[in-house]
Protein backbone atom coordinates (compact mmCIF):
# COMPACT_ATOMS: atom_id res chain seq x y z
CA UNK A 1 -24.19 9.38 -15.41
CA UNK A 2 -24.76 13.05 -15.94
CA UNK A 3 -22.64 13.35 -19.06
CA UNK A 4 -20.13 11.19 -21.23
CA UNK A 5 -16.52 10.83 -20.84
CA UNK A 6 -16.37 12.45 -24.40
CA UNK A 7 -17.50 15.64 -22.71
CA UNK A 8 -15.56 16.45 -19.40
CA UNK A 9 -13.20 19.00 -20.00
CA UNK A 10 -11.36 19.14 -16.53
CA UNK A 11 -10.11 16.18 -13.86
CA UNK A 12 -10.15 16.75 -10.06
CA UNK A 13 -8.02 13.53 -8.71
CA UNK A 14 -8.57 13.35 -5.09
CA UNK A 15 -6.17 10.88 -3.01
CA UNK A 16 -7.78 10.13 0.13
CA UNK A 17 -6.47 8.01 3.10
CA UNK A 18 -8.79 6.27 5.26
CA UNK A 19 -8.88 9.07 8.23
CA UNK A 20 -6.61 11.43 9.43
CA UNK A 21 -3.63 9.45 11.51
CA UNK A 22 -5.59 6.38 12.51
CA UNK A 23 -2.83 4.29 14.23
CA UNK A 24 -2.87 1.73 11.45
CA UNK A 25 -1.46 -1.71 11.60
CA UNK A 26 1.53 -0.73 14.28
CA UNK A 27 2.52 2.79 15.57
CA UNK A 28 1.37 4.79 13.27
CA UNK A 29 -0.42 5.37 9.67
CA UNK A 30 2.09 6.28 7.44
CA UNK A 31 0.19 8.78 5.79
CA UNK A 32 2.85 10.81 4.54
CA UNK A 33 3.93 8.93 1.16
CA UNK A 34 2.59 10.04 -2.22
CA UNK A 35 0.68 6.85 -3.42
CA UNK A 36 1.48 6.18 -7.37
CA UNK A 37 -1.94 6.24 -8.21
CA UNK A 38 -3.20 10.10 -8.31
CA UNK A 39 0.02 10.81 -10.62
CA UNK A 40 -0.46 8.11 -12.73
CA UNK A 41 -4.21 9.40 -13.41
CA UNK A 42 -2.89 13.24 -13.78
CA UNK A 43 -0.48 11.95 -16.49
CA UNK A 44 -3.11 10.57 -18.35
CA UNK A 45 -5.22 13.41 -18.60
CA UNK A 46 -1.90 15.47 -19.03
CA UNK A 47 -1.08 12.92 -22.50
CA UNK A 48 -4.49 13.85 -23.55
CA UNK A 49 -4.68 17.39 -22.91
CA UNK A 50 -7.23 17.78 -20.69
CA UNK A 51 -6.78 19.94 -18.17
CA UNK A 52 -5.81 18.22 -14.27
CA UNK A 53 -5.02 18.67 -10.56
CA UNK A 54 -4.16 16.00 -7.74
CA UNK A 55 -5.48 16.71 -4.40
CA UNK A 56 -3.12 14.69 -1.88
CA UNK A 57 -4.18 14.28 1.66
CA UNK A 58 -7.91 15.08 1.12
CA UNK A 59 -9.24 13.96 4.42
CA UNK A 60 -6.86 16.65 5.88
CA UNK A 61 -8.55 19.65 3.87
CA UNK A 62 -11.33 21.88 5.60
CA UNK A 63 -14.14 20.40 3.28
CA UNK A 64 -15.86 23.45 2.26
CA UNK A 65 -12.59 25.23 1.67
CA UNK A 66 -12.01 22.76 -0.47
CA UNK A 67 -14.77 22.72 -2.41
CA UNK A 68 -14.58 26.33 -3.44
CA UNK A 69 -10.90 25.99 -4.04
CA UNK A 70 -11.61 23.63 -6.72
CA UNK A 71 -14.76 25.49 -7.92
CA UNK A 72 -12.73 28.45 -8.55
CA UNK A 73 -9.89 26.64 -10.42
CA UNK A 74 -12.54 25.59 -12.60
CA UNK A 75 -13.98 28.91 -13.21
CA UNK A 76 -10.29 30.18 -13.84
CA UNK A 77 -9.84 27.51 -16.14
CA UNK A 78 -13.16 27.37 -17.85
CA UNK A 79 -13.92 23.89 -16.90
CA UNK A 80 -17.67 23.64 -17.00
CA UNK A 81 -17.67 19.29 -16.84
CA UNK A 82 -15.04 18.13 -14.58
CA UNK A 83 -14.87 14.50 -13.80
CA UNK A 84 -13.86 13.89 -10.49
CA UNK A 85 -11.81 10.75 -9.40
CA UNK A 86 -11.26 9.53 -5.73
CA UNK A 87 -7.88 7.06 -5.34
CA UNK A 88 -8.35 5.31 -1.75
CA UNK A 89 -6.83 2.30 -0.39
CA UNK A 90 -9.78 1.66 1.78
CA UNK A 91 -12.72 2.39 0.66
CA UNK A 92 -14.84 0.53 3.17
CA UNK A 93 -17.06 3.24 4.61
CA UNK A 94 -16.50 6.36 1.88
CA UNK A 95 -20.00 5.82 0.83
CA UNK A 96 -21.41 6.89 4.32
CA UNK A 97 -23.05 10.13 4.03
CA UNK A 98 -21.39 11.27 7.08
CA UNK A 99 -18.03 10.52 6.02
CA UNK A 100 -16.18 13.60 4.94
CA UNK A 101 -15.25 12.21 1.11
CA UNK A 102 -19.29 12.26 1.11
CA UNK A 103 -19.37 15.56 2.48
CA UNK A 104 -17.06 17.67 -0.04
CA UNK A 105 -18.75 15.42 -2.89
CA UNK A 106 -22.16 17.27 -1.86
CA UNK A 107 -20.55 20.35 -1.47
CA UNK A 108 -18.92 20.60 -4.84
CA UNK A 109 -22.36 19.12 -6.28
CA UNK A 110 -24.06 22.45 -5.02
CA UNK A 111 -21.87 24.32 -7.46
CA UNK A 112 -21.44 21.86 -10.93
CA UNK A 113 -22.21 18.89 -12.01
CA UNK A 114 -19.41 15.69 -12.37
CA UNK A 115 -18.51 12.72 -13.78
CA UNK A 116 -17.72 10.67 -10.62
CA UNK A 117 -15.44 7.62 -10.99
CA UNK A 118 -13.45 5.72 -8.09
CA UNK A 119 -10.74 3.74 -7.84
CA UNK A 120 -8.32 1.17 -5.65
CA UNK A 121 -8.37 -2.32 -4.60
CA UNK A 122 -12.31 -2.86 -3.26
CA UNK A 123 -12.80 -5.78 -2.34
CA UNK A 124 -15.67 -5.05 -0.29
CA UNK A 125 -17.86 -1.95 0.64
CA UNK A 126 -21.17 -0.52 2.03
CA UNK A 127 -23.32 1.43 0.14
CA UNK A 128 -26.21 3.75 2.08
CA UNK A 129 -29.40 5.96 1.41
CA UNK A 130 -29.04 9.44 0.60
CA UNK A 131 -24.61 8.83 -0.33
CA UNK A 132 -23.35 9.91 -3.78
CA UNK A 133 -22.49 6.89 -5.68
CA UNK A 134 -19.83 6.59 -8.77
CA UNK A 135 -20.47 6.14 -11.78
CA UNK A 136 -18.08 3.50 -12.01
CA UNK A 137 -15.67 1.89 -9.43
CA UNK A 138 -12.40 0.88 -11.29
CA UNK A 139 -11.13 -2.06 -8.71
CA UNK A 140 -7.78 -2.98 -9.00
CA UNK A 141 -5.37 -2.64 -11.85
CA UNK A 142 -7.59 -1.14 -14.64
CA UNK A 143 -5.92 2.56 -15.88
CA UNK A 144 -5.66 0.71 -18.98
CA UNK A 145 -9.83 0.44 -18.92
CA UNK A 146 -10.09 4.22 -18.04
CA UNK A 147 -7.67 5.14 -20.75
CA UNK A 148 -9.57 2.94 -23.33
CA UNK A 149 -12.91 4.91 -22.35
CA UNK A 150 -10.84 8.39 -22.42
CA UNK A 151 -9.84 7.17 -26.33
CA UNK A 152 -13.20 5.91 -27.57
CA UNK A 153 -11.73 2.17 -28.26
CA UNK A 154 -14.11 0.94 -25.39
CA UNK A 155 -17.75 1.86 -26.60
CA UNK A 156 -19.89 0.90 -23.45
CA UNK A 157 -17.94 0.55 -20.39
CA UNK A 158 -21.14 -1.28 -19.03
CA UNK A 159 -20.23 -4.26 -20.74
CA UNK A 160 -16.88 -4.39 -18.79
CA UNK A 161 -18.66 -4.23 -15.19
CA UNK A 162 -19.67 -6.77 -12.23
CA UNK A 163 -23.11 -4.41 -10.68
CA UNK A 164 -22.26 -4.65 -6.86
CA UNK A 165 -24.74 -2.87 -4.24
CA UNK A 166 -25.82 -0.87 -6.79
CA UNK A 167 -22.21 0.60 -8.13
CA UNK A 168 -20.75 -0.05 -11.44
CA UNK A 169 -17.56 -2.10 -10.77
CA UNK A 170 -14.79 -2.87 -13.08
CA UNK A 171 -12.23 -5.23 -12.70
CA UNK A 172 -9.85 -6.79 -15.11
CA UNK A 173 -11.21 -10.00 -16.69
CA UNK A 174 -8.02 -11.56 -16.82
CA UNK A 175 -4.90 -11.86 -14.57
CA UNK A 176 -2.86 -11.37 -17.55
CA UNK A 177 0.09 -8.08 -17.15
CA UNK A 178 -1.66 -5.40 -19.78
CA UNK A 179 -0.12 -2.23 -18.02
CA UNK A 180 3.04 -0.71 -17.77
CA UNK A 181 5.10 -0.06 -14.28
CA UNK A 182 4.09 3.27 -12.76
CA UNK A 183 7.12 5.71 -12.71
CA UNK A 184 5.66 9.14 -12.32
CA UNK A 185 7.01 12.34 -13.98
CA UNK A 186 6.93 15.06 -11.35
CA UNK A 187 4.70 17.91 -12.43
CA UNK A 188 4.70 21.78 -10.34
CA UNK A 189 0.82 20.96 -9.87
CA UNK A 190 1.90 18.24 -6.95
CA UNK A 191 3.88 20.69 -4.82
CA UNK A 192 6.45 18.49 -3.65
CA UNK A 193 8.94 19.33 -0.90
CA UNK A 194 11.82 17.68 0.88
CA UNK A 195 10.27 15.73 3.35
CA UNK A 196 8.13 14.30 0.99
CA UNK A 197 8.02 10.16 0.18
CA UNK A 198 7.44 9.17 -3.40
CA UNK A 199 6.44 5.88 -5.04
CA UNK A 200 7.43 3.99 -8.07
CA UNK A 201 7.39 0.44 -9.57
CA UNK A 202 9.71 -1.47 -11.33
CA UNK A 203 7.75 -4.42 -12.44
CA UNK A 204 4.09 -5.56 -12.34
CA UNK A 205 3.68 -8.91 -12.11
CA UNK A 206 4.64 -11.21 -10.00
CA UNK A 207 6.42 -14.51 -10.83
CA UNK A 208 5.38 -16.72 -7.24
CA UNK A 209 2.40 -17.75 -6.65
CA UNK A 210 2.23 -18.13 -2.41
CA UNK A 211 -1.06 -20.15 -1.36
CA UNK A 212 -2.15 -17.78 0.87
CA UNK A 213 -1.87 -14.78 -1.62
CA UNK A 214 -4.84 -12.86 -3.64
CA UNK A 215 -2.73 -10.59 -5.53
CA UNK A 216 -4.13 -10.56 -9.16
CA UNK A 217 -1.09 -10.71 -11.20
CA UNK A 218 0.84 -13.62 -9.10
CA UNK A 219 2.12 -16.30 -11.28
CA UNK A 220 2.26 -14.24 -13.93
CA UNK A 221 4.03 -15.84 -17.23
CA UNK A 222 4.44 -12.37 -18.88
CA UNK A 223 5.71 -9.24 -16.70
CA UNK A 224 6.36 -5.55 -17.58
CA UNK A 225 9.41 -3.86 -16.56
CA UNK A 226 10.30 -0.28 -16.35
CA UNK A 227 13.53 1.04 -17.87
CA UNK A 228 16.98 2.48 -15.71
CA UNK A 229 16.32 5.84 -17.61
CA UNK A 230 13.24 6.38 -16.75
CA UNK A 231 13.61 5.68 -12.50
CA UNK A 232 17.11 7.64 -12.67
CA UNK A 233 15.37 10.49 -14.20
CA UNK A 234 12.44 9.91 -11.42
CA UNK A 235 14.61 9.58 -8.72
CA UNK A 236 16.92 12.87 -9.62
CA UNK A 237 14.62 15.10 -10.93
CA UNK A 238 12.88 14.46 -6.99
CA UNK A 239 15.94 14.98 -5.35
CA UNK A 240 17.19 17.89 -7.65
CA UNK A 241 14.41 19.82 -7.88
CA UNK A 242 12.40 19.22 -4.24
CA UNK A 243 15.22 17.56 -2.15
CA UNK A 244 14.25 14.24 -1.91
CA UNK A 245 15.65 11.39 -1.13
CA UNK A 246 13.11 8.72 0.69
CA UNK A 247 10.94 6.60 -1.93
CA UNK A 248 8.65 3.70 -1.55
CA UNK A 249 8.77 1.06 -4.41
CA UNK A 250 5.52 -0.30 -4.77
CA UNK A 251 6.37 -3.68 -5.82
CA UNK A 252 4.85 -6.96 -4.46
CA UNK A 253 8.58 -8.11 -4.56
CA UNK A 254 11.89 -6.01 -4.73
CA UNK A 255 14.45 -8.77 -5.13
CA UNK A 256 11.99 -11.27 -7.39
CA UNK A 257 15.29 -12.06 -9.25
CA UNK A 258 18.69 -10.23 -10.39
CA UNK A 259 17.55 -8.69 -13.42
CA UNK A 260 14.99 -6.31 -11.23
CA UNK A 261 17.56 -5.38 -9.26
CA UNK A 262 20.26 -4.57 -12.24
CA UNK A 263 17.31 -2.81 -13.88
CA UNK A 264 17.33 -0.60 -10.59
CA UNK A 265 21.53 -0.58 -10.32
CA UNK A 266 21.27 0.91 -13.58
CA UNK A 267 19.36 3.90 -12.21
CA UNK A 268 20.80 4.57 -8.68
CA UNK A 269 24.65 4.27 -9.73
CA UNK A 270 23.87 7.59 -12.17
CA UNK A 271 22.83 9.43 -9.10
CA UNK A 272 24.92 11.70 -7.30
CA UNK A 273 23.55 11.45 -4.21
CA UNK A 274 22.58 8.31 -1.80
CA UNK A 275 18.56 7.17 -2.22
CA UNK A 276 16.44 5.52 0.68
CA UNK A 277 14.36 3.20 -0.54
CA UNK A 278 12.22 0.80 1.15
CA UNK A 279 9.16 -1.96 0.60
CA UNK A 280 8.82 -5.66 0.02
CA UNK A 281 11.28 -7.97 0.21
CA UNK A 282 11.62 -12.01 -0.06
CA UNK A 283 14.09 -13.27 2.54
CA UNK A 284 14.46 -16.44 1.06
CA UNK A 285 15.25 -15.29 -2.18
CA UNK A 286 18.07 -12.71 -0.85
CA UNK A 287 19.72 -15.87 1.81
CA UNK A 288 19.79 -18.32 -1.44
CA UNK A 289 20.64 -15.79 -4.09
CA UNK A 290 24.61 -15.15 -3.92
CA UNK A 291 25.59 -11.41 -4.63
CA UNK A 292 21.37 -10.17 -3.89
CA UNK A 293 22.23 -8.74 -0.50
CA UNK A 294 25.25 -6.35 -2.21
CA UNK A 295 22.94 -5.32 -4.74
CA UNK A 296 20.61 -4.33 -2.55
CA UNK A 297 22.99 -2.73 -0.05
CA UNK A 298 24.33 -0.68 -3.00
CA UNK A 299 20.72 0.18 -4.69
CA UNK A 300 20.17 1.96 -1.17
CA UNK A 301 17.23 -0.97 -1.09
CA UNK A 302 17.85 -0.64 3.20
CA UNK A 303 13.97 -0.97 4.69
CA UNK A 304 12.45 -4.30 4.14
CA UNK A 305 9.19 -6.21 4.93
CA UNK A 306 10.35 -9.68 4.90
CA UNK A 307 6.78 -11.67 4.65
CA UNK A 308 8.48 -14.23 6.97
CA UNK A 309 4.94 -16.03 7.77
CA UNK A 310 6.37 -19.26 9.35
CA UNK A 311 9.53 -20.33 10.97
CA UNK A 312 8.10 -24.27 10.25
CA UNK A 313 9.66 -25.85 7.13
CA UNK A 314 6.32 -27.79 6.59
CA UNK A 315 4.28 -24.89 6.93
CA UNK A 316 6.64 -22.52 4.31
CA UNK A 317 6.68 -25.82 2.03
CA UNK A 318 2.98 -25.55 1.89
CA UNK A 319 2.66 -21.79 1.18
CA UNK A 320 5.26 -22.34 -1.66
CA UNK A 321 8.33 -20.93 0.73
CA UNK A 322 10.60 -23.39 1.02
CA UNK A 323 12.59 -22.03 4.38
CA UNK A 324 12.82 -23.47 7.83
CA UNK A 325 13.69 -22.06 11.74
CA UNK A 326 17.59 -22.62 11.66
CA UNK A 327 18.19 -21.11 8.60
CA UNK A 328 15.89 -17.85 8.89
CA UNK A 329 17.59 -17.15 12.39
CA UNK A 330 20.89 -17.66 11.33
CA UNK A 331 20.29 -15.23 8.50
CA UNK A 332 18.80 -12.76 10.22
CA UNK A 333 22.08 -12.79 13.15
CA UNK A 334 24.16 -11.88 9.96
CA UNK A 335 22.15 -9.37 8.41
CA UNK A 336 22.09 -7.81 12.04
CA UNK A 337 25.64 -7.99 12.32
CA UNK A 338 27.08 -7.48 8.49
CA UNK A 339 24.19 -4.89 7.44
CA UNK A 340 23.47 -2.56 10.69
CA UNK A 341 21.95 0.29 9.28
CA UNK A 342 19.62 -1.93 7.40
CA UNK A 343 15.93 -1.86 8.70
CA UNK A 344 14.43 -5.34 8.98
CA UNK A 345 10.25 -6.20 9.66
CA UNK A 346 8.94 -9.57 9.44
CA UNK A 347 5.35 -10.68 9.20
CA UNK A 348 4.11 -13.20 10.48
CA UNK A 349 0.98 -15.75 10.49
CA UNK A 350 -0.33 -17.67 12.96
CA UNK A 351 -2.91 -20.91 12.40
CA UNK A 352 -0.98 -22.28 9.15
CA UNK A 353 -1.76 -25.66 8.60
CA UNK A 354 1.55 -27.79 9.52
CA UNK A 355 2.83 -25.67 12.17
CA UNK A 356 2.38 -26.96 15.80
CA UNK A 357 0.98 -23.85 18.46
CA UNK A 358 3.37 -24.70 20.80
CA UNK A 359 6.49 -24.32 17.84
CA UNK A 360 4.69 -21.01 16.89
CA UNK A 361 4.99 -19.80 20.56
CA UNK A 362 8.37 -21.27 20.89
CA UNK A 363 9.93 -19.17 17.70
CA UNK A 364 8.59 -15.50 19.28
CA UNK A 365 9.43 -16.29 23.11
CA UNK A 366 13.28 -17.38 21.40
CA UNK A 367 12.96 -14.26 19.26
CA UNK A 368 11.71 -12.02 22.35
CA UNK A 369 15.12 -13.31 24.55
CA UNK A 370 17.58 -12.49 21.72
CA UNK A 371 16.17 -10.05 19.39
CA UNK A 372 17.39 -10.93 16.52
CA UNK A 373 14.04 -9.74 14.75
CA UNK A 374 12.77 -6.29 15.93
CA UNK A 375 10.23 -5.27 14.21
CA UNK A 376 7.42 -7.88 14.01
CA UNK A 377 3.79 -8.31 12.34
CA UNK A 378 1.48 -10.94 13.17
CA UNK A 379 -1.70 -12.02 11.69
CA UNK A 380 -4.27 -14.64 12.37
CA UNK A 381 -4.53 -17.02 8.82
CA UNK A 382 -7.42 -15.39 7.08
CA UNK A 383 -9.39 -17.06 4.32
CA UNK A 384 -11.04 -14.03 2.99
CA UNK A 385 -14.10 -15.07 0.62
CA UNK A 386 -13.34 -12.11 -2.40
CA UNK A 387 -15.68 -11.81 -5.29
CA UNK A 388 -13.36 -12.05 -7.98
CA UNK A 389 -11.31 -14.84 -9.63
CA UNK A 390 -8.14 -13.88 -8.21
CA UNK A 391 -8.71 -15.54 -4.72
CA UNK A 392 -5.96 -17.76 -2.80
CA UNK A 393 -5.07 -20.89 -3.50
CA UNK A 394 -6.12 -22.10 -0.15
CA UNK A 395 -9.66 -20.19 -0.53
CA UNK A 396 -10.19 -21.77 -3.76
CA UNK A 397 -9.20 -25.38 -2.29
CA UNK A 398 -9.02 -25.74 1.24
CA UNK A 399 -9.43 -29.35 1.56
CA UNK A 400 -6.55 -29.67 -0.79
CA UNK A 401 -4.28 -28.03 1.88
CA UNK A 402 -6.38 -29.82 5.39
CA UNK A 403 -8.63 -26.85 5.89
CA UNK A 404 -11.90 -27.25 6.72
CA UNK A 405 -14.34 -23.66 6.23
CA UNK A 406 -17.02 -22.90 8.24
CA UNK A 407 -19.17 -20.00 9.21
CA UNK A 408 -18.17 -16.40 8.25
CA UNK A 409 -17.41 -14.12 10.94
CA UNK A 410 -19.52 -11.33 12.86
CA UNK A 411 -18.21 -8.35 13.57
CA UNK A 412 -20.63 -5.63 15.50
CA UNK A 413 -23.33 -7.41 13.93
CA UNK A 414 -22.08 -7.67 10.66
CA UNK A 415 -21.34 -10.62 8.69
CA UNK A 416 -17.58 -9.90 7.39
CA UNK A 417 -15.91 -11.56 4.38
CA UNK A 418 -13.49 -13.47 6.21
CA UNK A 419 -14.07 -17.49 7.23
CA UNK A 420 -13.61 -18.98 10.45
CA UNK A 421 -11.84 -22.15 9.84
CA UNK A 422 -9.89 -25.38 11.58
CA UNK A 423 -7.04 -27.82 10.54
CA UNK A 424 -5.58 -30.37 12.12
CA UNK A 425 -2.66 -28.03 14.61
CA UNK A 426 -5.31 -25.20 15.22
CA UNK A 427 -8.34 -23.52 14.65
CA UNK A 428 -9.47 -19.75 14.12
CA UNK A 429 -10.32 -19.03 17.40
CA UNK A 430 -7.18 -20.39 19.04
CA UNK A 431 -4.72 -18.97 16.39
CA UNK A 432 -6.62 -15.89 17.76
CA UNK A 433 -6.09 -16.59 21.39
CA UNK A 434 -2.43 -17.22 20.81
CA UNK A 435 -1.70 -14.35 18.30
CA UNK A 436 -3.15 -11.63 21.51
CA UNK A 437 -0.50 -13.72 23.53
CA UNK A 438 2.21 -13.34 21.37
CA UNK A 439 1.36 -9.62 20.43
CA UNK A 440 1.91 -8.78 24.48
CA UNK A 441 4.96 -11.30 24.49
CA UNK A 442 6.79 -8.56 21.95
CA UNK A 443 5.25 -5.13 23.71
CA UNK A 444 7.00 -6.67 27.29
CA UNK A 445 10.36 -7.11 25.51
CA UNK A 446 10.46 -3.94 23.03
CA UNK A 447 9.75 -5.76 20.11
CA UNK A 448 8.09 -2.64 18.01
CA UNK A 449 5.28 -2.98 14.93
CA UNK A 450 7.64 -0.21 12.78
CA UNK A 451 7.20 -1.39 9.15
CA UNK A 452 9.38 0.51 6.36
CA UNK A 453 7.01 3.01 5.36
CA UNK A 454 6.92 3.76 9.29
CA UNK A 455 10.41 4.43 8.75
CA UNK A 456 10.25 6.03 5.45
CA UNK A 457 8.42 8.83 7.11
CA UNK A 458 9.70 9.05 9.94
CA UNK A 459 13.76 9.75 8.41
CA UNK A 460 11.68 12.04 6.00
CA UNK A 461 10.90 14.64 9.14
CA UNK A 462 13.58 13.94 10.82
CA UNK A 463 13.21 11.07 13.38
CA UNK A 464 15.27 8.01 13.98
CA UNK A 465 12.83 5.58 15.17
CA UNK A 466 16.30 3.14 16.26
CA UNK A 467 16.55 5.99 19.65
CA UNK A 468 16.69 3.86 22.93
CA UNK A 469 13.66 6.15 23.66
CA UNK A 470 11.44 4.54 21.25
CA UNK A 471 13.19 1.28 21.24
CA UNK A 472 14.34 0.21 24.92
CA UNK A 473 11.95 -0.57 27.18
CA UNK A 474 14.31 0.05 30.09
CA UNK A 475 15.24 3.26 29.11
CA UNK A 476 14.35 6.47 31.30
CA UNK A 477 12.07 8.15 28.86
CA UNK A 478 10.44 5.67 26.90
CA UNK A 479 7.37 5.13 26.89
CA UNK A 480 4.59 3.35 24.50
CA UNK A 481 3.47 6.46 22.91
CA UNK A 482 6.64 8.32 22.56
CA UNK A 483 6.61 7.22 18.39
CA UNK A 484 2.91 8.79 18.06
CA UNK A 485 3.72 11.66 20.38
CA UNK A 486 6.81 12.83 18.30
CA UNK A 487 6.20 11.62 14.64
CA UNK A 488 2.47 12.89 14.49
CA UNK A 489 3.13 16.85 14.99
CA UNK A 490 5.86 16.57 12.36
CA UNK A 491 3.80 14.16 9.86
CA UNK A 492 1.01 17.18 10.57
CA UNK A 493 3.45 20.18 9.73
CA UNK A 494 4.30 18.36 6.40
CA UNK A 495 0.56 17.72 5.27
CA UNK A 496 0.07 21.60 6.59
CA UNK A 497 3.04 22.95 4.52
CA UNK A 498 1.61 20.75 1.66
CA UNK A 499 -2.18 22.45 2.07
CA UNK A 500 -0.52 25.94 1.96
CA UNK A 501 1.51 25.55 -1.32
CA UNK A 502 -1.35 23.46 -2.83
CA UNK A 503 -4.23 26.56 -2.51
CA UNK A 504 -1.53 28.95 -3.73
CA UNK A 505 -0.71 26.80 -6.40
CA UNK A 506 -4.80 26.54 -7.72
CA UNK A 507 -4.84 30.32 -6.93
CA UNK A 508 -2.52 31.52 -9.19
CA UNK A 509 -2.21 28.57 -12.30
């Protein structure tokens, strides 16, 4: 560490998405929405006075001009030691000295010194000769640890880290809810516009604890809430002042009970206009919860990821879900038909212990014939061997659950985290088999992979993903790539538009 956090007198908070438009999970990386994280950090330099930019869409950026972008902000603002701090999702290969977070990093070094801190979930990465390593790697939710250093309450941060491949790590020690829900004040430095996507929490904390979940704060006793006031004045000072109206809430669970969703009544029925808003949603909850679906309808709450994961009551007893075939289908027919303009995804996982491979393939060719579900991710189980405390329930106890774990798997040569495993129904490798054959059972009969920050973006430019061009596979013009092909140019304009006002911004404040 070149110099103490006492010192810096300047934060450069770079968000940076894996690379530029990788196709992602389905059609498309939704690369578009303003991740909480960046503003959260700005405001916490902002409380404390020290001087701050966010950088959004850094792998976009022409590294060099970049570099001296920053490097004359700096100078302008008389920052002599800036601490720099990367926010990434996936942060697998950032420490390759080829990869272009690697390659500003150097380029900025050649000018001043830095603090260099990192930050996101990182679970796993590789380190290499010859890379620029942080100082410390803040791993999941710890702001509160960075704002404890900023304030001088935490002496040595070194007694708060896990030393991983030769990087500083910090993680929370507990799984108890310290921090507050991130609702971000909108500052002139982020040069918003209309077709922008923003983020927001209501809650952190989750009150379920699913078996096949690693999420830190599950099962949490104690949770944090965020006021009306504060997401109405969120929400309208976005659409006042930039024109927006899409926003991603970042919450492992929108409709976790009624008093989330009054808490989020309370803010949309002061608006004068009509939000968007999309993320996760439990199905079960909103089909046995009377008066959830109007609340939700009314909140403007209309993209959803249902995390469906079985359609086999003895497989959703055993991940805590409590839900079989006729009553998901049934529910999903009336949504369809009652809530139209509703977007609906459901995930899905193959291999759970319970579930029969031939009920599995029986659900999706049913589903494929009638469509009631039209937008559709699967997964193979994965038993993913983290290095934290905060590991599933059936990682921590397989047997407990008829799993039995064997070798880790190989990828190129490379031993991943994840198990290969087998239960009584099915085993990795044909859970894997069958998954391929389900995933071309859905591309012959139009089921799409749109999820609803896919559609988030896309209504944010200006596309509606529902066409019979993207959507029917009989139609004239479709065709596989038409999504990619139409959204991309328009997702690229944005990020371009963004770039422009952002170096005119630093050039001039």
């Amino acid at each position: 560490m070149t110099y103490s956090i006492k010192e810096i007198d300047g934060a450069i908070i770079l968000h940076w998405t894996p690379s530029a438009f990788d196709e992602g999970l389905g059609e498309f990386e939704p690369d578009l929405i303003r991740p909480p994280a960046p503003f959260a950090l700005n405001e916490v330099f902002v409380k404390r006075n020290i001087q701050s930019t966010v950088i959004n869409y850094a792998v976009h950026w022409d590294t060099r001009e970049l570099a001296d972008l920053l490097m004359q902000w700096c100078k302008r603002k008389n920052i002599s030691k800036p601490v720099i701090l990367v926010s990434s999702l996936s942060p697998a290969s950032m420490f390759d000295p080829e990869h272009k977070n690697q390659k500003l990093l150097k380029e900025i070094k050649k000018h001043t010194d830095f603090l260099f801190l990192m930050g996101g979930p990182y679970h796993g990465f590789t380190t290499y000769e010859n890379s620029i390593l942080p100082d410390y790697l803040f791993s999941g939710r710890t702001l509160h640890l960075l704002e404890h250093w900023l304030d001088g309450d935490i002496h040595n941060l070194d007694d708060h880290c896990l030393e991983m491949k030769g990087v500083k790590r910090l993680r929370p020690k507990t799984s108890e809810v310290v921090e507050h829900p991130i609702v971000p004040k909108l500052y002139d430095d982020y040069c918003l516009s209309e077709t922008d996507v923003l983020s927001f929490e209501v809650r952190v904390g989750c009150k379920f604890n699913c078996t096949f979940c690693n999420f830190e704060h599950r099962n949490a006793k104690q949770v944090s809430d965020a006021t009306s006031e504060d997401i109405y004045e969120f929400l309208n000072d976005a659409n006042k002042k930039y024109g927006i109206k899409y926003f991603n809430m970042c919450d492992d669970t929108a409709n976790e009970d009624h008093q989330k969703l009054d808490i989020l009544l309370g803010a949309t029925r002061q608006l004068d206009f009509k939000p968007f808003l999309g993320g996760f949603s439990r199905f079960d909850l909103l089909l046995r919860n009377k008066g959830m679906v109007e609340k939700m309808d009314e909140i403007g709450y209309h993209a959803h990821w249902f995390g469906i994961e079985s359609m086999h009551k003895g497989a959703n007893k055993l991940i805590r879900k409590s839900i079989g075939r006729e009553e998901i289908t049934e529910y999903f027919k009336f949504l369809n038909k009652n809530y139209p303009h509703w977007e609906l995804t459901a995930s899905m996982i193959i291999g759970l212990p319970k579930e029969p491979m031939d009920h599995t393939w029986s659900v999706f060719k049913e589903n494929a014939k009638n469509k009631y579900i039209r937008n559709i991710f699967t997964y193979t189980m994965d038993l993913i061997d983290l290095d934290h405390n905060f590991a599933s329930d059936l990682v921590k106890d397989p047997a407990k659950y008829g799993i039995e774990i064997q070798d880790k798997i190989y990828i190129d040569g490379k031993q991943t985290q994840e198990f290969k495993w087998s239960h009584t129904e099915s085993d990795w490798r044909s859970s894997n088999i069958l998954q391929d054959r389900i995933e071309k059972l859905n591309i012959r009969a139009g089921i799409k992979k749109l999820d609803p920050w896919q559609i988030l973006v896309s209504k944010a430019v200006g596309v509606d993903l529902n066409e019979p061009k993207y959507r029917d596979v009989k139609h004239p013009e479709y065709a596989e790539d038409n999504i990619k092909n139409d959204i991309l140019p328009l997702m690229n304009k944005h990020i371009q538009n963004y770039i422009s006002l952002k170096t005119d911004y630093l050039k001039n404040n």
